[in-house]
PDB file of N, CA and C in Angstrom:
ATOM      1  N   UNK A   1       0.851  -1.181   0.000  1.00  0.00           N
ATOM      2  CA  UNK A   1       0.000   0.000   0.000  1.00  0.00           C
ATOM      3  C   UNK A   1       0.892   1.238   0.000  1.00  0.00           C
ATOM      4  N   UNK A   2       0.589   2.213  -0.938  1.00  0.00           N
ATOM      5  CA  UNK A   2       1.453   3.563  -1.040  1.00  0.00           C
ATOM      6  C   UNK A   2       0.903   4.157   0.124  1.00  0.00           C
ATOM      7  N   UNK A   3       2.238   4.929   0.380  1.00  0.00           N
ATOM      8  CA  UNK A   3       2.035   6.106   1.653  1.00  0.00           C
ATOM      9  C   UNK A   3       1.381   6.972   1.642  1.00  0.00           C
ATOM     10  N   UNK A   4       0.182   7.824   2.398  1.00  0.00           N
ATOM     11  CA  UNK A   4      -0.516   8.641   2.291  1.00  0.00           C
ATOM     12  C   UNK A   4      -0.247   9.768   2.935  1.00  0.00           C
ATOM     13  N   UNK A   5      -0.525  11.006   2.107  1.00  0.00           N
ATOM     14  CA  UNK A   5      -0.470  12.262   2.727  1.00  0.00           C
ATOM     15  C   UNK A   5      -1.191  12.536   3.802  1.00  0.00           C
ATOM     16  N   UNK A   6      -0.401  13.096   5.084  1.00  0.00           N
ATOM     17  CA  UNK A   6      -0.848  13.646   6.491  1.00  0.00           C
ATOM     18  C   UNK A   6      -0.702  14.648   6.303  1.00  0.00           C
ATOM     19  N   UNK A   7       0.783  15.657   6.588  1.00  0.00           N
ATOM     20  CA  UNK A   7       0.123  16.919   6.956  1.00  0.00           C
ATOM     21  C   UNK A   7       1.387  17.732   6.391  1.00  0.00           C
ATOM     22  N   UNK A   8       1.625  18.926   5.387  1.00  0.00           N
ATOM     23  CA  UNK A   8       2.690  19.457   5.470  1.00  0.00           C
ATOM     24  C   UNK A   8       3.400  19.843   6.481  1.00  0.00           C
ATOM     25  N   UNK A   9       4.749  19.807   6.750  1.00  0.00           N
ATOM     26  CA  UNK A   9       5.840  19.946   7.551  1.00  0.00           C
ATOM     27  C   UNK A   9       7.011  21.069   6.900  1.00  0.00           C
ATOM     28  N   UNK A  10       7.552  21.995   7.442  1.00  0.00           N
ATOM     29  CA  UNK A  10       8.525  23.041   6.723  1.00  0.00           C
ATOM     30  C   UNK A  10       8.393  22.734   5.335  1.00  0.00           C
ATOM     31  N   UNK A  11       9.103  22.862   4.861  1.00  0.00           N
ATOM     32  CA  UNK A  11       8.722  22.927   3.221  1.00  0.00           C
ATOM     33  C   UNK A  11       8.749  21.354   2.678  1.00  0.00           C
ATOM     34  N   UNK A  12       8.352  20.125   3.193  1.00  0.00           N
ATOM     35  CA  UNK A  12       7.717  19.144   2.599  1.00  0.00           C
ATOM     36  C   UNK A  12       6.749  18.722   3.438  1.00  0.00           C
ATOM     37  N   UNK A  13       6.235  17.578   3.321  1.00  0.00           N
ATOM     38  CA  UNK A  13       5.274  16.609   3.338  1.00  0.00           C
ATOM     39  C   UNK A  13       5.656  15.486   4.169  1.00  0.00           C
ATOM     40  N   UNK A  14       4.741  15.342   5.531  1.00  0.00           N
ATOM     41  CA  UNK A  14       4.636  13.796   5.882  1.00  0.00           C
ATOM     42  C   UNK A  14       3.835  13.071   5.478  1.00  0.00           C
ATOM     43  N   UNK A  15       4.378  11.742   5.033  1.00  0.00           N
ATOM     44  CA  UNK A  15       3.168  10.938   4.529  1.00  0.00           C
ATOM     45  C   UNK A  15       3.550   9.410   5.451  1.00  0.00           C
ATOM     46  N   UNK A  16       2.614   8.198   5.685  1.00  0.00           N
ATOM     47  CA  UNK A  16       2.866   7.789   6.330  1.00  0.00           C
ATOM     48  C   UNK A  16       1.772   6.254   5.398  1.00  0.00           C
ATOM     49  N   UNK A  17       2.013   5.459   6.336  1.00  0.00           N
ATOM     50  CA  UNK A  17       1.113   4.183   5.900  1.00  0.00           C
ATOM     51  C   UNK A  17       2.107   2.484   6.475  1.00  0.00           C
ATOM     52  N   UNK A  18       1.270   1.749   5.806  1.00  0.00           N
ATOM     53  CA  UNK A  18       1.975   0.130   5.975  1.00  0.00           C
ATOM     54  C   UNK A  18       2.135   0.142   5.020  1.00  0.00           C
ATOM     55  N   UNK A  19       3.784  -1.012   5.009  1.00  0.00           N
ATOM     56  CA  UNK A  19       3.993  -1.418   4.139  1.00  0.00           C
ATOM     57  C   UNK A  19       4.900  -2.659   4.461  1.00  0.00           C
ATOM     58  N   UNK A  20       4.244  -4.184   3.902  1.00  0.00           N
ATOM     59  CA  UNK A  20       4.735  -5.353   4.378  1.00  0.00           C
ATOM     60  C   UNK A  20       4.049  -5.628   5.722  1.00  0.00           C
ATOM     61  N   UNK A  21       3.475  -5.485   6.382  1.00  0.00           N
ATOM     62  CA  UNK A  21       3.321  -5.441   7.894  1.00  0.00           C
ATOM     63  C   UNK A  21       4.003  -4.322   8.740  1.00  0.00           C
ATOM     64  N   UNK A  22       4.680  -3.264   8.249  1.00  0.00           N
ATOM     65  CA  UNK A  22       5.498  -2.484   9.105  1.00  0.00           C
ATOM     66  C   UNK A  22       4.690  -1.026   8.944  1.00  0.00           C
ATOM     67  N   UNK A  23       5.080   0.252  10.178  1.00  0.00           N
ATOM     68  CA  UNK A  23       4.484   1.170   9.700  1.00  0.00           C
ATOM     69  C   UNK A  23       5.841   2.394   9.601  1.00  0.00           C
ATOM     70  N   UNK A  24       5.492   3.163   8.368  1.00  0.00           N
ATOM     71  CA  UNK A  24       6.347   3.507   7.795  1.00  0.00           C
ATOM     72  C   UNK A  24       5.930   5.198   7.926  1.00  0.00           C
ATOM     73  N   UNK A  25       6.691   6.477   8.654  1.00  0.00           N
ATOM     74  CA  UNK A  25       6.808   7.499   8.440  1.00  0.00           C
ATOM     75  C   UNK A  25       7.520   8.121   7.406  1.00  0.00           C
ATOM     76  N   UNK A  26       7.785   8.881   6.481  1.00  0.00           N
ATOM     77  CA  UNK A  26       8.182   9.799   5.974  1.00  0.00           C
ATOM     78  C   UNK A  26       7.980  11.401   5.555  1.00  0.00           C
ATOM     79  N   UNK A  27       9.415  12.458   5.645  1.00  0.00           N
ATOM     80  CA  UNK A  27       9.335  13.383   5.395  1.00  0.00           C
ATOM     81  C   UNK A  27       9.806  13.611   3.836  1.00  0.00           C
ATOM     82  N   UNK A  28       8.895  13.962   3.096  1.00  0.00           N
ATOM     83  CA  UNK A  28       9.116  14.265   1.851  1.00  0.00           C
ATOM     84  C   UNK A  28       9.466  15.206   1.193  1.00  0.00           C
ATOM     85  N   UNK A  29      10.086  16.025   0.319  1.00  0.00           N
ATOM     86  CA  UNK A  29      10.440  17.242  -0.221  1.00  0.00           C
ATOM     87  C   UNK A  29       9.774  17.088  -1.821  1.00  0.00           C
ATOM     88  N   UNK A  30       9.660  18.375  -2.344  1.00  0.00           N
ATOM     89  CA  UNK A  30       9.131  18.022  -3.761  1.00  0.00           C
ATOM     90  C   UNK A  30      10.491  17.781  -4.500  1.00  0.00           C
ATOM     91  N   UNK A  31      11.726  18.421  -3.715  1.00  0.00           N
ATOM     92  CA  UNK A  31      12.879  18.543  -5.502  1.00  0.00           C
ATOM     93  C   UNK A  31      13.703  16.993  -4.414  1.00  0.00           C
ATOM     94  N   UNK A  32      14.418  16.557  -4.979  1.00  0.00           N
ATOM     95  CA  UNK A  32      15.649  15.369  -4.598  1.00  0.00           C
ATOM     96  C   UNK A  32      16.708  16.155  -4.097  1.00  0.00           C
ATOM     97  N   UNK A  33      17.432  15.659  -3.172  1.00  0.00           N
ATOM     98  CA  UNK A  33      18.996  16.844  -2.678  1.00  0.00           C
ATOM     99  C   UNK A  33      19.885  15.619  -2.360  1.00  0.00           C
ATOM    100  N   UNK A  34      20.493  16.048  -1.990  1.00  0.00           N
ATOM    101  CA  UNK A  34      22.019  14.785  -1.403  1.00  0.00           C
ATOM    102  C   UNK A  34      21.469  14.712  -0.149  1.00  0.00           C
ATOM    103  N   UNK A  35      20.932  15.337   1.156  1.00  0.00           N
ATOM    104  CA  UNK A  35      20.452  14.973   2.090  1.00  0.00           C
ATOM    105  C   UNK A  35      19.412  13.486   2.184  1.00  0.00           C
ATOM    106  N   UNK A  36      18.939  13.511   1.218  1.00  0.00           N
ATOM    107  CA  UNK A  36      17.491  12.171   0.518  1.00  0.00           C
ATOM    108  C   UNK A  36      18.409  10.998   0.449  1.00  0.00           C
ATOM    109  N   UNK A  37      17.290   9.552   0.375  1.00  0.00           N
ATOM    110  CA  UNK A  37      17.907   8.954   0.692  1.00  0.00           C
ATOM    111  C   UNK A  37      18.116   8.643  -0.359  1.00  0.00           C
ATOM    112  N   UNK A  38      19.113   7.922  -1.143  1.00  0.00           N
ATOM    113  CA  UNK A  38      19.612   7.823  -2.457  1.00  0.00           C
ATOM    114  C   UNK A  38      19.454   8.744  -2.885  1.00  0.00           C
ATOM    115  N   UNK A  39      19.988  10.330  -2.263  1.00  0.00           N
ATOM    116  CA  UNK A  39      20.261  11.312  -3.130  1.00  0.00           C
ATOM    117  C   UNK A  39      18.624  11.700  -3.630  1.00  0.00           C
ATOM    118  N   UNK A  40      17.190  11.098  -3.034  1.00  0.00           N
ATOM    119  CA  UNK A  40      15.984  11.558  -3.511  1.00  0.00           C
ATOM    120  C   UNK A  40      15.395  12.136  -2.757  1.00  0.00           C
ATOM    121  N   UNK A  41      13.931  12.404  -2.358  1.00  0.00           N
ATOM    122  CA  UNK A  41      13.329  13.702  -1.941  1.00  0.00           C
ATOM    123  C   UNK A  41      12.658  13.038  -0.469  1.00  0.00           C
ATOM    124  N   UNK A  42      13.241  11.930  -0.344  1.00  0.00           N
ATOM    125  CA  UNK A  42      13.024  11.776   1.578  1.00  0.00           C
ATOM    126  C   UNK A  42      14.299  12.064   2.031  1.00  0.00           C
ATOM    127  N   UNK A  43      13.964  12.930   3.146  1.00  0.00           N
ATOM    128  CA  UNK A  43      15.202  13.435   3.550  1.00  0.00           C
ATOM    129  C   UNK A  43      15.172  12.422   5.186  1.00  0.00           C
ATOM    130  N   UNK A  44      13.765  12.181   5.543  1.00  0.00           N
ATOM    131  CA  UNK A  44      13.930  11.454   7.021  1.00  0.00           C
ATOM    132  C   UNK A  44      12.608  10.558   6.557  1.00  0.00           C
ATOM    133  N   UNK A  45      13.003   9.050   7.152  1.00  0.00           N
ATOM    134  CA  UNK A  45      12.034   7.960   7.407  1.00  0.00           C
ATOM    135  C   UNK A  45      11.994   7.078   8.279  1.00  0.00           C
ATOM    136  N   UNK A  46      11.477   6.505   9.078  1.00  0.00           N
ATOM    137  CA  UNK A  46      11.327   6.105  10.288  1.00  0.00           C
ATOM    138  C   UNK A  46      10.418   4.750   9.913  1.00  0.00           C
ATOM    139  N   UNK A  47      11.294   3.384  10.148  1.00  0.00           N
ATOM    140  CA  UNK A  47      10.420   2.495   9.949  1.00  0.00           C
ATOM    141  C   UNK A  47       9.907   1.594  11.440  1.00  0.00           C
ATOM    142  N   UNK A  48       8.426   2.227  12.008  1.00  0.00           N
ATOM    143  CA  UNK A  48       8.044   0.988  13.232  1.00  0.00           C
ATOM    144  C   UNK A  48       7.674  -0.105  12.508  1.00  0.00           C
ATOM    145  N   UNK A  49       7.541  -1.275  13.962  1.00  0.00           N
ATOM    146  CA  UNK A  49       6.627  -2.330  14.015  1.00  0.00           C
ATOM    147  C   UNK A  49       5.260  -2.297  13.956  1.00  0.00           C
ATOM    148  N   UNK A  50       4.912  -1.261  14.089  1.00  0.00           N
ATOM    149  CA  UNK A  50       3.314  -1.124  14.317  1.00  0.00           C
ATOM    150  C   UNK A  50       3.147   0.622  13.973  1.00  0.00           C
ATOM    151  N   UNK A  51       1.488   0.990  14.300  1.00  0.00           N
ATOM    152  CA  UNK A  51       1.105   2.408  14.130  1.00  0.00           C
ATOM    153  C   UNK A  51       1.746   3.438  15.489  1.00  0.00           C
ATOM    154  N   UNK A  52       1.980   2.623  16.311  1.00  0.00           N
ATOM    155  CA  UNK A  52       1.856   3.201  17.712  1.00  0.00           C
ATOM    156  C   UNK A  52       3.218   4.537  17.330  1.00  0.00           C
ATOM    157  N   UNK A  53       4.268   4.239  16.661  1.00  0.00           N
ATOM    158  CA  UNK A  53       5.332   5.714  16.497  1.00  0.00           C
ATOM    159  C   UNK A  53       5.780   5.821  17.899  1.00  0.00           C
ATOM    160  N   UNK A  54       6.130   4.822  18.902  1.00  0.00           N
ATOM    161  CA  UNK A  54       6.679   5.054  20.017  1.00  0.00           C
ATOM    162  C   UNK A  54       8.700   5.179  19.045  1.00  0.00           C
ATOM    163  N   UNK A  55       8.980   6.029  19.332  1.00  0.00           N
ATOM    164  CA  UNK A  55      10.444   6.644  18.750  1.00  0.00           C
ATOM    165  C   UNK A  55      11.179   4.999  19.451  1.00  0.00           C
ATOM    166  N   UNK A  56      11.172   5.048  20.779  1.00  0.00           N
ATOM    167  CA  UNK A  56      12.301   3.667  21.397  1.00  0.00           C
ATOM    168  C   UNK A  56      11.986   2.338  20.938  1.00  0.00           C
ATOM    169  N   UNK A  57      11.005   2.271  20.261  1.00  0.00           N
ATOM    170  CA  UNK A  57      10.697   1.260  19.608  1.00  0.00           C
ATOM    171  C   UNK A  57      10.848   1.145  18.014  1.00  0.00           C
ATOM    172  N   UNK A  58      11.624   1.974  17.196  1.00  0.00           N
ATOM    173  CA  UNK A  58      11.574   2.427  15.616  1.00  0.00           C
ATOM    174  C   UNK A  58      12.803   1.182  15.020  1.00  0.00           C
ATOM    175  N   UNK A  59      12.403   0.860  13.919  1.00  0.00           N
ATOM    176  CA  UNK A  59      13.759  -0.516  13.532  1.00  0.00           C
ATOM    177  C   UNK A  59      14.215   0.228  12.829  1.00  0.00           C
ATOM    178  N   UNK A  60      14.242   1.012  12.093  1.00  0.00           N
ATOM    179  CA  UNK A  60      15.372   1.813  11.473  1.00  0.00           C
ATOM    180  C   UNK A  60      15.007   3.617  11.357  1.00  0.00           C
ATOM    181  N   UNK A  61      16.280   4.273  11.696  1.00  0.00           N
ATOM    182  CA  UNK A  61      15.738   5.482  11.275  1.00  0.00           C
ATOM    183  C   UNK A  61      16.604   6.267  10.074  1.00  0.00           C
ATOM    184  N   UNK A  62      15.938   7.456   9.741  1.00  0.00           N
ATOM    185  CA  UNK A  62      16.813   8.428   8.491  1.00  0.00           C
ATOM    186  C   UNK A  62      16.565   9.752   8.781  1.00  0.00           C
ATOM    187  N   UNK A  63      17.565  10.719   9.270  1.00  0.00           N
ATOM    188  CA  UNK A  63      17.562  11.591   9.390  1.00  0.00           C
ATOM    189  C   UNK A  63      18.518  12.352   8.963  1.00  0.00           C
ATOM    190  N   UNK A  64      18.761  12.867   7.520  1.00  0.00           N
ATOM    191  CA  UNK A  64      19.360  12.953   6.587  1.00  0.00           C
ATOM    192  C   UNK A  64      20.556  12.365   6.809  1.00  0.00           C
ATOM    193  N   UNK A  65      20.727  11.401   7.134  1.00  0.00           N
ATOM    194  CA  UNK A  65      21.628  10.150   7.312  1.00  0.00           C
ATOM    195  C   UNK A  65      21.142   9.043   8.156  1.00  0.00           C
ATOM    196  N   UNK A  66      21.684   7.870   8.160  1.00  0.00           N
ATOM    197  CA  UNK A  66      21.521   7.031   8.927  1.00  0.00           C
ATOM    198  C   UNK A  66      21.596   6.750  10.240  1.00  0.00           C
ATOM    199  N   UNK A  67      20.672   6.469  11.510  1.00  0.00           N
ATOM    200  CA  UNK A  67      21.350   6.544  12.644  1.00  0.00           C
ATOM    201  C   UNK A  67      22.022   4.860  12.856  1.00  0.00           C
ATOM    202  N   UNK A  68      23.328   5.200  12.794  1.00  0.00           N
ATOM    203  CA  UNK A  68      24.025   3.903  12.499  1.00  0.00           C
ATOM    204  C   UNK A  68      24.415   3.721  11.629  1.00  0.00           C
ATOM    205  N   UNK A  69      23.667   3.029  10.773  1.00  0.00           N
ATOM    206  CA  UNK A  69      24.144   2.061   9.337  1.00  0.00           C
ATOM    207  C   UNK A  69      22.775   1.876   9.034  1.00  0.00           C
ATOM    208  N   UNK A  70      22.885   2.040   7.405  1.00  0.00           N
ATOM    209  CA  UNK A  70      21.842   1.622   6.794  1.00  0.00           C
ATOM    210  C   UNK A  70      20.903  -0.648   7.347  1.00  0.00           C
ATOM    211  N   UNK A  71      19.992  -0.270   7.316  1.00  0.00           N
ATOM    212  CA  UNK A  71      19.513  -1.588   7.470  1.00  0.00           C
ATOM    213  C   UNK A  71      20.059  -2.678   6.698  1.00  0.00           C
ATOM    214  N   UNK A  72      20.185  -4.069   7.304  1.00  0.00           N
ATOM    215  CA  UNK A  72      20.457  -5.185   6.834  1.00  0.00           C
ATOM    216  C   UNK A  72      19.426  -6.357   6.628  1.00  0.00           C
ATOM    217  N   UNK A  73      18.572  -5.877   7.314  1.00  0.00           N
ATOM    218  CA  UNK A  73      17.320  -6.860   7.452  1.00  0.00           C
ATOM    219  C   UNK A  73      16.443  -6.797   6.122  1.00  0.00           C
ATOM    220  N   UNK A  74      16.364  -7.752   4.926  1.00  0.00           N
ATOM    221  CA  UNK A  74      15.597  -7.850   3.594  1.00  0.00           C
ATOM    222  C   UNK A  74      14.561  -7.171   3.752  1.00  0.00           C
ATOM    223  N   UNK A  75      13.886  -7.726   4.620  1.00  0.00           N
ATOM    224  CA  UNK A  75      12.291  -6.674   5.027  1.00  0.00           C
ATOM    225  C   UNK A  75      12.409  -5.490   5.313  1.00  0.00           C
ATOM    226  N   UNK A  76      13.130  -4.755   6.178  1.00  0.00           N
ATOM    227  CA  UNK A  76      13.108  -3.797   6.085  1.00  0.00           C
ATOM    228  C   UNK A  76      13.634  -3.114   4.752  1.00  0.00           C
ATOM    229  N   UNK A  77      14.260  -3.635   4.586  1.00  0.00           N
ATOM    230  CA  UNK A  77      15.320  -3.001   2.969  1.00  0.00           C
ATOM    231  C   UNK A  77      13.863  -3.114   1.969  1.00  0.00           C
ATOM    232  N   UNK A  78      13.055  -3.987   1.588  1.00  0.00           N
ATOM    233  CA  UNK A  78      12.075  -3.643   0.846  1.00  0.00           C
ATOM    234  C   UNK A  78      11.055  -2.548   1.502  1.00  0.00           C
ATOM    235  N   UNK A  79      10.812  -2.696   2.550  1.00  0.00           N
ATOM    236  CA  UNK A  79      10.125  -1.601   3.140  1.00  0.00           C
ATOM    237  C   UNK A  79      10.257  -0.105   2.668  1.00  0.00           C
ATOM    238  N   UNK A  80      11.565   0.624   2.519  1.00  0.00           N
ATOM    239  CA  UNK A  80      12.580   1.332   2.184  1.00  0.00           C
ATOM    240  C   UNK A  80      12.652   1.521   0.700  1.00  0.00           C
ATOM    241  N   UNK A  81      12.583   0.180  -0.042  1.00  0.00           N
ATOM    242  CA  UNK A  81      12.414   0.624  -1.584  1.00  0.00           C
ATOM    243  C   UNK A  81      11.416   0.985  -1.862  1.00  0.00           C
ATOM    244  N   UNK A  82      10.238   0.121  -1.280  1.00  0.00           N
ATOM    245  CA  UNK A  82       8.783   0.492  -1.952  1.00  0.00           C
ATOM    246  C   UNK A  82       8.715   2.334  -1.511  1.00  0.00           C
ATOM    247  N   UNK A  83       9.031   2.755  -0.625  1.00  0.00           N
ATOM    248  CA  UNK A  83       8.878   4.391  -0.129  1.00  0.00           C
ATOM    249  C   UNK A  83       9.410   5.092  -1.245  1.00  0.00           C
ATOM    250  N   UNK A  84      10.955   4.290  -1.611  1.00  0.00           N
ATOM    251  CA  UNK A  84      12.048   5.462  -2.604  1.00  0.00           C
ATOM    252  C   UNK A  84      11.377   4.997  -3.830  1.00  0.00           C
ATOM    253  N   UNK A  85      10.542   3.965  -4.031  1.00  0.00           N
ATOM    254  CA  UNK A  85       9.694   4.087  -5.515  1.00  0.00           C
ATOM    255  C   UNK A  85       8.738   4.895  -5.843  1.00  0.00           C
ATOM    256  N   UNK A  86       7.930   5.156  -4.846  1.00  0.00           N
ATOM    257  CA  UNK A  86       6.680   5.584  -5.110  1.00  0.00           C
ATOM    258  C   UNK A  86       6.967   7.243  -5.041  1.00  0.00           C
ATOM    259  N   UNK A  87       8.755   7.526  -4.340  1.00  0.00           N
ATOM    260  CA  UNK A  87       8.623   9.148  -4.287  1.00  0.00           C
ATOM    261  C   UNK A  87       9.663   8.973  -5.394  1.00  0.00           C
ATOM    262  N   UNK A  88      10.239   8.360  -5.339  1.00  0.00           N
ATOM    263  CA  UNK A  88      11.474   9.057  -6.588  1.00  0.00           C
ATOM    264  C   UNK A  88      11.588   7.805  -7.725  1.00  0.00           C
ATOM    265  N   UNK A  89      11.160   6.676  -7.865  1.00  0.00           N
ATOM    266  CA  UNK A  89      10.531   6.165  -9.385  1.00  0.00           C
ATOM    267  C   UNK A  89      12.716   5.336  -9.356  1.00  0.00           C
ATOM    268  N   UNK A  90      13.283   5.030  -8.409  1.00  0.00           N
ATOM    269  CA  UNK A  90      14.115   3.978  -8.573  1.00  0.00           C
ATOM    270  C   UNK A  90      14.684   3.246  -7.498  1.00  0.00           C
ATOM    271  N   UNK A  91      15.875   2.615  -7.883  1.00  0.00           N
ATOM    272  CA  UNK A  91      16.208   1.639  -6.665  1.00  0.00           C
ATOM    273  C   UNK A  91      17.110   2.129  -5.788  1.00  0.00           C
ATOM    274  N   UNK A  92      17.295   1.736  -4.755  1.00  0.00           N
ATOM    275  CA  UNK A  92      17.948   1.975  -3.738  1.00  0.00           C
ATOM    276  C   UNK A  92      19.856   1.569  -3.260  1.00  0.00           C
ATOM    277  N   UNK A  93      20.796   2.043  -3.745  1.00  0.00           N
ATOM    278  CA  UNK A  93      21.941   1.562  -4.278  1.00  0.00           C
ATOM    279  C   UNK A  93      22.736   1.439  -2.441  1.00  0.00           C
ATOM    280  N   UNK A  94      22.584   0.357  -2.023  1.00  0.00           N
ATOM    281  CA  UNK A  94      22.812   0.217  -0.832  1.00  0.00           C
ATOM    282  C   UNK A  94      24.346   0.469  -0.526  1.00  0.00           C
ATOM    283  N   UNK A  95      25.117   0.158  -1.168  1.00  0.00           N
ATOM    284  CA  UNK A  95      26.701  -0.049  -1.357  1.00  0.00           C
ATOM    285  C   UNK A  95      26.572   1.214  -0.832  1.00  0.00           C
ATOM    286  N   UNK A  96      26.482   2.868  -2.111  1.00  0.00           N
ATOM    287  CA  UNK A  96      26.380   3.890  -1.755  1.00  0.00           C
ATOM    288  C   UNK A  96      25.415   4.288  -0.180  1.00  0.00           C
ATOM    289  N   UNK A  97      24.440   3.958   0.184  1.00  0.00           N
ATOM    290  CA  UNK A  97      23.866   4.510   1.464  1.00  0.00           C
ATOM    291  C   UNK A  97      25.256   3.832   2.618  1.00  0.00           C
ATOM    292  N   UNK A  98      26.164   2.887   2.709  1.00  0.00           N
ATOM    293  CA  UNK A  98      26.683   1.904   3.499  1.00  0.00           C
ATOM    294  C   UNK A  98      27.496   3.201   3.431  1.00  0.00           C
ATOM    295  N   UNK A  99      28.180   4.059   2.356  1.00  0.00           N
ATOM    296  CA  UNK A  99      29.319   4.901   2.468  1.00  0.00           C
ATOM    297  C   UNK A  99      29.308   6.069   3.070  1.00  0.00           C
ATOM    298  N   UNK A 100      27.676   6.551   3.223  1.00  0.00           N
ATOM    299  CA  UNK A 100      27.813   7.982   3.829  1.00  0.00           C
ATOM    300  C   UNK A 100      28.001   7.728   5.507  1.00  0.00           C
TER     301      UNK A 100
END
């Protein structure tokens, strides 16, 4: 299921929804920058287990970088593409996210 628009935020868009069983935040921008993830127009995404958005409970976060390291877990990593498809129309070049 594509992510749905909630509510503008500074100059983009949160949109939010499931995807796979997981629930998926994002902050969106209309143009792509190097801050985004693959260089596209999410600059922060936050993937929970559920709707609840308790932050100490989040399996991966993006805040114009990674906190940590990009995810390793397949599921989440599709979680993550389906978002960078539906905003920026390609794939997700993990090698490059592993380097910033």
């Amino acid at each position: 299921m594509p992510l749905e628009y909630k509510r503008p935020l500074y100059a983009g868009d949160i949109f939010e929804g499931e995807v796979q069983g997981l629930y998926v935040q994002a902050h969106v921008f209309s143009q792509p920058s190097s801050y985004g993830i693959s260089e596209g127009r999410i600059s922060r995404l936050t993937v929970y287990p559920n709707q609840q958005k308790e932050f100490s409970k989040h399996l991966v976060n993006y805040d114009r970088g990674w906190d940590g390291k990009p995810p390793e877990d397949s599921t989440i990593r599709v979680v993550i593409e389906a978002a960078i498809r539906q905003f920026d129309d390609k794939a997700v070049d993990w090698r490059f996210e592993a380097l910033r």
